[in-house]
C-alpha atoms as a PDB file:
ATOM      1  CA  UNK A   1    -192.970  94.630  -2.116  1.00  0.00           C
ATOM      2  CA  UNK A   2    -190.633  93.973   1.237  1.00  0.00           C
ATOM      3  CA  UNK A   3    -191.404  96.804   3.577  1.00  0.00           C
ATOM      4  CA  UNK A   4    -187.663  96.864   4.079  1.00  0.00           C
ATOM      5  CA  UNK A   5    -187.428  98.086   0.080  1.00  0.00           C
ATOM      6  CA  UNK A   6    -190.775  99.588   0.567  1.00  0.00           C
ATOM      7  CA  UNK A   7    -189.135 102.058   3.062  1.00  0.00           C
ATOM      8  CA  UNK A   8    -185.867 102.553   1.423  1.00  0.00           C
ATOM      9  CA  UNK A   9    -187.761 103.937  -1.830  1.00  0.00           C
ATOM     10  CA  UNK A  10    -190.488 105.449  -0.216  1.00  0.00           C
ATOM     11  CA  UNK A  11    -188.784 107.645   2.342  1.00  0.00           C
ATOM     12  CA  UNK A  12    -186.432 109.502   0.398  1.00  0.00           C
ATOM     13  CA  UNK A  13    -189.452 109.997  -2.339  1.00  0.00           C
ATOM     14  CA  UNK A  14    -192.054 111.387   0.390  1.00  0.00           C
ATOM     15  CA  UNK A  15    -188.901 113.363   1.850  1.00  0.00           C
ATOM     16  CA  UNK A  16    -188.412 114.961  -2.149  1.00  0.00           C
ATOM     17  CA  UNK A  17    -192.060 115.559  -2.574  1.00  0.00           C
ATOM     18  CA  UNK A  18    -191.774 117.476   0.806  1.00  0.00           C
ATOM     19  CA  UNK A  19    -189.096 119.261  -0.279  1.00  0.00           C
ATOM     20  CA  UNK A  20    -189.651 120.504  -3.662  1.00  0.00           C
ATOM     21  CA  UNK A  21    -193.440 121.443  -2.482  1.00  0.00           C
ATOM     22  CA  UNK A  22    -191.749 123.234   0.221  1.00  0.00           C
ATOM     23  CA  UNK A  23    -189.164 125.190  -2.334  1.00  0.00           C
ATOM     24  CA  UNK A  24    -191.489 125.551  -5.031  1.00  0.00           C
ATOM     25  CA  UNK A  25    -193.745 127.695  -2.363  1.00  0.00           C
ATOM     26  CA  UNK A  26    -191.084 129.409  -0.925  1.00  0.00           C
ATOM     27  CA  UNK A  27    -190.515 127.880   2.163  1.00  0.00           C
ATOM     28  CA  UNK A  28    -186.965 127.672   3.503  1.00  0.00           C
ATOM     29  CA  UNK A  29    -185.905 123.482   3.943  1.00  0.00           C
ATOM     30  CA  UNK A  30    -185.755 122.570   7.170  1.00  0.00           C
ATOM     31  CA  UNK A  31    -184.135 118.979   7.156  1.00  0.00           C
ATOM     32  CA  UNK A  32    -185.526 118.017  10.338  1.00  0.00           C
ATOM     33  CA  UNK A  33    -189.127 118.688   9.525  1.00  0.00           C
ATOM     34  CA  UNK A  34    -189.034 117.678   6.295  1.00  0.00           C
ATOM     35  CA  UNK A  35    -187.682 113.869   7.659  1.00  0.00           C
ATOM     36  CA  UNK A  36    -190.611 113.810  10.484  1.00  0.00           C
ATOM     37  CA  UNK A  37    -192.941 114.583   7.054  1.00  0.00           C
ATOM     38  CA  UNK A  38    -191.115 111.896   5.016  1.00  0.00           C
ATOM     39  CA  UNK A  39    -191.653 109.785   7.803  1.00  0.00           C
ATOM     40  CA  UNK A  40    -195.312 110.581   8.095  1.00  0.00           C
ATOM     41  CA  UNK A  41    -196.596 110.310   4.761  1.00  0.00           C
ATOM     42  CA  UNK A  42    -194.618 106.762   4.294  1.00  0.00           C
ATOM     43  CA  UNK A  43    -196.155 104.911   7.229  1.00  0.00           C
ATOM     44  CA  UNK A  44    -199.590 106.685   6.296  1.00  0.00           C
ATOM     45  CA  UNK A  45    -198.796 105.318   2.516  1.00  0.00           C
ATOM     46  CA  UNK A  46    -197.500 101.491   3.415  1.00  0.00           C
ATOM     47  CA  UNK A  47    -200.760 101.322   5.496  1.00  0.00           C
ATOM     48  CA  UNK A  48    -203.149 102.231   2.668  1.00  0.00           C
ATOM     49  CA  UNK A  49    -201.077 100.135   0.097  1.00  0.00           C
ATOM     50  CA  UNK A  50    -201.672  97.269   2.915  1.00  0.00           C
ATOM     51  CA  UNK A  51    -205.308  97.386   2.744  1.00  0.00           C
ATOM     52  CA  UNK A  52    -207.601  96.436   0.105  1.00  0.00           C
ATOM     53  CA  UNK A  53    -208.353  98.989  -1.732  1.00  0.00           C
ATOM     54  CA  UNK A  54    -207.658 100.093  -5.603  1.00  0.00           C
ATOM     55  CA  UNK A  55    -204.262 100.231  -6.618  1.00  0.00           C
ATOM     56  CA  UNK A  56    -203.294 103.881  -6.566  1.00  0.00           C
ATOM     57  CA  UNK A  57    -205.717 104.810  -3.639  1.00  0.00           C
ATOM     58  CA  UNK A  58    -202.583 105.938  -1.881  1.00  0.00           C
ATOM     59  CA  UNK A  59    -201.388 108.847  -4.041  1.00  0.00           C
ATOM     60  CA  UNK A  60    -204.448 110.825  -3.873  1.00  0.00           C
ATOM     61  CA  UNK A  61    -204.047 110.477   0.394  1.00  0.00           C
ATOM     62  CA  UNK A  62    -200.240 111.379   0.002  1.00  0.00           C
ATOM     63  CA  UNK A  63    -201.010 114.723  -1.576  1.00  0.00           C
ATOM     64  CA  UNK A  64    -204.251 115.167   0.874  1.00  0.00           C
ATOM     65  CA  UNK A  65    -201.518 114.535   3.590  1.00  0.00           C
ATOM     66  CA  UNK A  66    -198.921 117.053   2.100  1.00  0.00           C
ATOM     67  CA  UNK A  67    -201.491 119.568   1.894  1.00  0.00           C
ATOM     68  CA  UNK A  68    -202.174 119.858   5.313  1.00  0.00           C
ATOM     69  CA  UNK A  69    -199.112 119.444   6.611  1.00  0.00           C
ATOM     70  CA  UNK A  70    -197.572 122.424   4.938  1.00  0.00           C
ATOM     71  CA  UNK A  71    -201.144 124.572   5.634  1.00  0.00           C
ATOM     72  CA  UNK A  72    -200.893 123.741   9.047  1.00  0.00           C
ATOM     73  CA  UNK A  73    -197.168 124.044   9.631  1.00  0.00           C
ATOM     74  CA  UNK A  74    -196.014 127.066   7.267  1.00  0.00           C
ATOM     75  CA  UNK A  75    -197.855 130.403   6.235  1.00  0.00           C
ATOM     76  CA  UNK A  76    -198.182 129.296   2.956  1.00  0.00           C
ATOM     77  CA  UNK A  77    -201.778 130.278   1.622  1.00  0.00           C
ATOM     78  CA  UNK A  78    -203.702 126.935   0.855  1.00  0.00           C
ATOM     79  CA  UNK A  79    -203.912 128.151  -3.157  1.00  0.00           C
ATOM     80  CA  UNK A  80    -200.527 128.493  -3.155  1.00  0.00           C
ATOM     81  CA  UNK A  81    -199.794 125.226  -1.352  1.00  0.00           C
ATOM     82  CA  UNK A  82    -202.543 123.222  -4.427  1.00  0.00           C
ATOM     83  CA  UNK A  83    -199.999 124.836  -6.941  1.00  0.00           C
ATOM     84  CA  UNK A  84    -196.776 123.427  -5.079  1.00  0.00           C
ATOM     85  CA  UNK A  85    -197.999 120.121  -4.058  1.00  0.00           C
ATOM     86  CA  UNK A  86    -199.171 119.151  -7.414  1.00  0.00           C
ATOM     87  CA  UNK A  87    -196.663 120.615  -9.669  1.00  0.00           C
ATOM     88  CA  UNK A  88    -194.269 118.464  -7.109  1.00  0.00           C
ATOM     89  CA  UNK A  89    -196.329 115.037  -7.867  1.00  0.00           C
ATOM     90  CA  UNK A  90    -195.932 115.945 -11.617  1.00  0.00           C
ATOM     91  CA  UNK A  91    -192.246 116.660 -11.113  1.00  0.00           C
ATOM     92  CA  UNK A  92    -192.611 112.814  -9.907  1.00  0.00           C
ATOM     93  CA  UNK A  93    -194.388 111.518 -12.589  1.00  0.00           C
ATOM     94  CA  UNK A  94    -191.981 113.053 -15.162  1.00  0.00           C
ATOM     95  CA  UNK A  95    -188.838 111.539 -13.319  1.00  0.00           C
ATOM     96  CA  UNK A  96    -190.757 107.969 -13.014  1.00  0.00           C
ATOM     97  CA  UNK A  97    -191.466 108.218 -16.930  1.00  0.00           C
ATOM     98  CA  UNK A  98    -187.995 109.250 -17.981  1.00  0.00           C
ATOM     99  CA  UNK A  99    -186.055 107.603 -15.392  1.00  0.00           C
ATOM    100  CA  UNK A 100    -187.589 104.381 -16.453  1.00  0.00           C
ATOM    101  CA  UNK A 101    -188.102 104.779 -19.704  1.00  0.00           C
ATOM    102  CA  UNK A 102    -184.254 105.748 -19.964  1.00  0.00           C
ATOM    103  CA  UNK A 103    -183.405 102.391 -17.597  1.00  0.00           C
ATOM    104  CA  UNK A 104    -185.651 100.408 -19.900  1.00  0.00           C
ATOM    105  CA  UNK A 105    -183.879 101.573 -23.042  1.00  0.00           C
ATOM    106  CA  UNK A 106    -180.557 101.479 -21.419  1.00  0.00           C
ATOM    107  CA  UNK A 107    -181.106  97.426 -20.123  1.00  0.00           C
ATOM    108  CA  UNK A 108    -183.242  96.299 -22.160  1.00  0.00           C
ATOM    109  CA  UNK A 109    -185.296  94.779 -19.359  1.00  0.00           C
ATOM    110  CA  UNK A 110    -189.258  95.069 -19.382  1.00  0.00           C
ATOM    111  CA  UNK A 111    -191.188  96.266 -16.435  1.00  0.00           C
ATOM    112  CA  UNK A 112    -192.256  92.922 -15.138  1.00  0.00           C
ATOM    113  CA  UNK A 113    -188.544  92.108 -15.398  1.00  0.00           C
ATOM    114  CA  UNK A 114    -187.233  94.847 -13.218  1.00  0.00           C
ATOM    115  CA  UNK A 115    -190.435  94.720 -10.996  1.00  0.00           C
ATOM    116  CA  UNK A 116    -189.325  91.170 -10.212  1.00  0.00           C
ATOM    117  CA  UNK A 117    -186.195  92.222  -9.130  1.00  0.00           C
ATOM    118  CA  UNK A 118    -187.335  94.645  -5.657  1.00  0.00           C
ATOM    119  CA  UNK A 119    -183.735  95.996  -5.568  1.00  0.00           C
ATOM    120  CA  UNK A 120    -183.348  96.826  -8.857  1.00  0.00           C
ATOM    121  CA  UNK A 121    -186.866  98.284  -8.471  1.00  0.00           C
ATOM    122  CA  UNK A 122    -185.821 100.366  -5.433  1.00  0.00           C
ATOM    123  CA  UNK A 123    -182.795 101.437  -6.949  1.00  0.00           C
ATOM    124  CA  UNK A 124    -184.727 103.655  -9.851  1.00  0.00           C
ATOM    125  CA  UNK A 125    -187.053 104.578  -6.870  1.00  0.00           C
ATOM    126  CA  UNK A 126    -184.268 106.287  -5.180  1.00  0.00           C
ATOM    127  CA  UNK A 127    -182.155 108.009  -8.355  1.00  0.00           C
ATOM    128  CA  UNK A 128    -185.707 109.353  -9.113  1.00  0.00           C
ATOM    129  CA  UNK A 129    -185.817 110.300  -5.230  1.00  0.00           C
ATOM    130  CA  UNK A 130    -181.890 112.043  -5.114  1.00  0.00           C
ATOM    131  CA  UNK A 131    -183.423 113.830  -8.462  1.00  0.00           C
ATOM    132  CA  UNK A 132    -186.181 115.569  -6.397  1.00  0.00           C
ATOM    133  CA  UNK A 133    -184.196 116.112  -4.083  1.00  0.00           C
ATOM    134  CA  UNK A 134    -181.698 118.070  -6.447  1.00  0.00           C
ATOM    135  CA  UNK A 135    -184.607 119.633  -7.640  1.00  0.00           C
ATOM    136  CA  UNK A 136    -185.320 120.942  -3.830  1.00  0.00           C
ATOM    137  CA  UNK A 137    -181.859 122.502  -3.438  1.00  0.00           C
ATOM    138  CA  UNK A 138    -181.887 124.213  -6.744  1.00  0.00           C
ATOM    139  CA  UNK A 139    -185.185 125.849  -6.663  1.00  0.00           C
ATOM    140  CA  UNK A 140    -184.507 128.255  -4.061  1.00  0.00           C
ATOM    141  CA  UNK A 141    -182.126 129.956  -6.023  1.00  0.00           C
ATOM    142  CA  UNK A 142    -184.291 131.100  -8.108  1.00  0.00           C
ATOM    143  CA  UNK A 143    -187.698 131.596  -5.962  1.00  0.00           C
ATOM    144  CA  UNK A 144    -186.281 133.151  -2.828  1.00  0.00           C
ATOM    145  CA  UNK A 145    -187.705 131.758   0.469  1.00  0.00           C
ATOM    146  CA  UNK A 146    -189.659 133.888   2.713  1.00  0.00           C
ATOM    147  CA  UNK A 147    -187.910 133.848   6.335  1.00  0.00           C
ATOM    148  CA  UNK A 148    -191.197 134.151   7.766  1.00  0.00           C
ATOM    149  CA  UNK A 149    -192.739 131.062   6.520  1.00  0.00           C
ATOM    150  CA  UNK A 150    -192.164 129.048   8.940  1.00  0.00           C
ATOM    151  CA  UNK A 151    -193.839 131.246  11.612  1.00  0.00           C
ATOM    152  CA  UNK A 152    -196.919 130.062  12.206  1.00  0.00           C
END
């Protein structure tokens, strides 16, 4: 994939996973931090998916990476941070499967089809991504952030 497309996919979706981990633990969204994290976990990700290694290698490293992150940074209780880092990667997986499954239905295009074209590619990539995203706003109004999560 073009790193430009790689990029414009990848750092609104590590910015979403950041986001909804952070609201699904109750941690107030702090833009700022969460971009410096979206940042982080993209470069980290393009490098791995530039190296030889198996396909996929880079997922299990994103969610190693997101873990810390909010340990280190937030109060959050590392049992608590498991819970909100993987029920965030399944919110992903969900989104991937209906997003595409509803594109593939909708255009009648295959996989290989749509893989072929990197824009059209990216463009699911990043109505999955404003989905999470969504997702991160809305949470919060029903788990209420802790003020002193951040605090740390």
């Amino acid at each position: 994939m073009n790193t430009v497309y790689y990029f414009l996919q990848s750092l609104p979706e590590s910015m979403g996973l950041i986001a909804l981990s952070l609201a699904i633990a109750q941690v107030p969204l702090r833009w700022g931090r969460i971009l410096i994290g979206g940042i982080i976990i993209s470069v980290i990700s393009y490098i791995i998916r530039t190296l030889p290694v198996t396909f996929g290698f880079h997922i299990p490293v994103m969610i190693f990476v997101l873990f810390l992150l909010i340990v280190k940074f937030t109060n959050v209780t590392p049992s608590r941070t498991v819970i909100a880092v993987f029920s965030s990667f399944f919110a992903l997986a969900m989104l991937e499967y209906l997003v595409s499954s509803i594109f593939f239905a909708c255009s009648h295009l295959d996989a290989q089809q749509s893989f072929a074209n990197k824009g059209l590619w990216a463009a699911l990539g990043i109505t999955q991504d404003f989905i999470l995203i969504v997702l991160a706003l809305v949470i919060p109004r029903f788990l209420k952030p802790s003020e002193v999560a951040w605090e740390k």
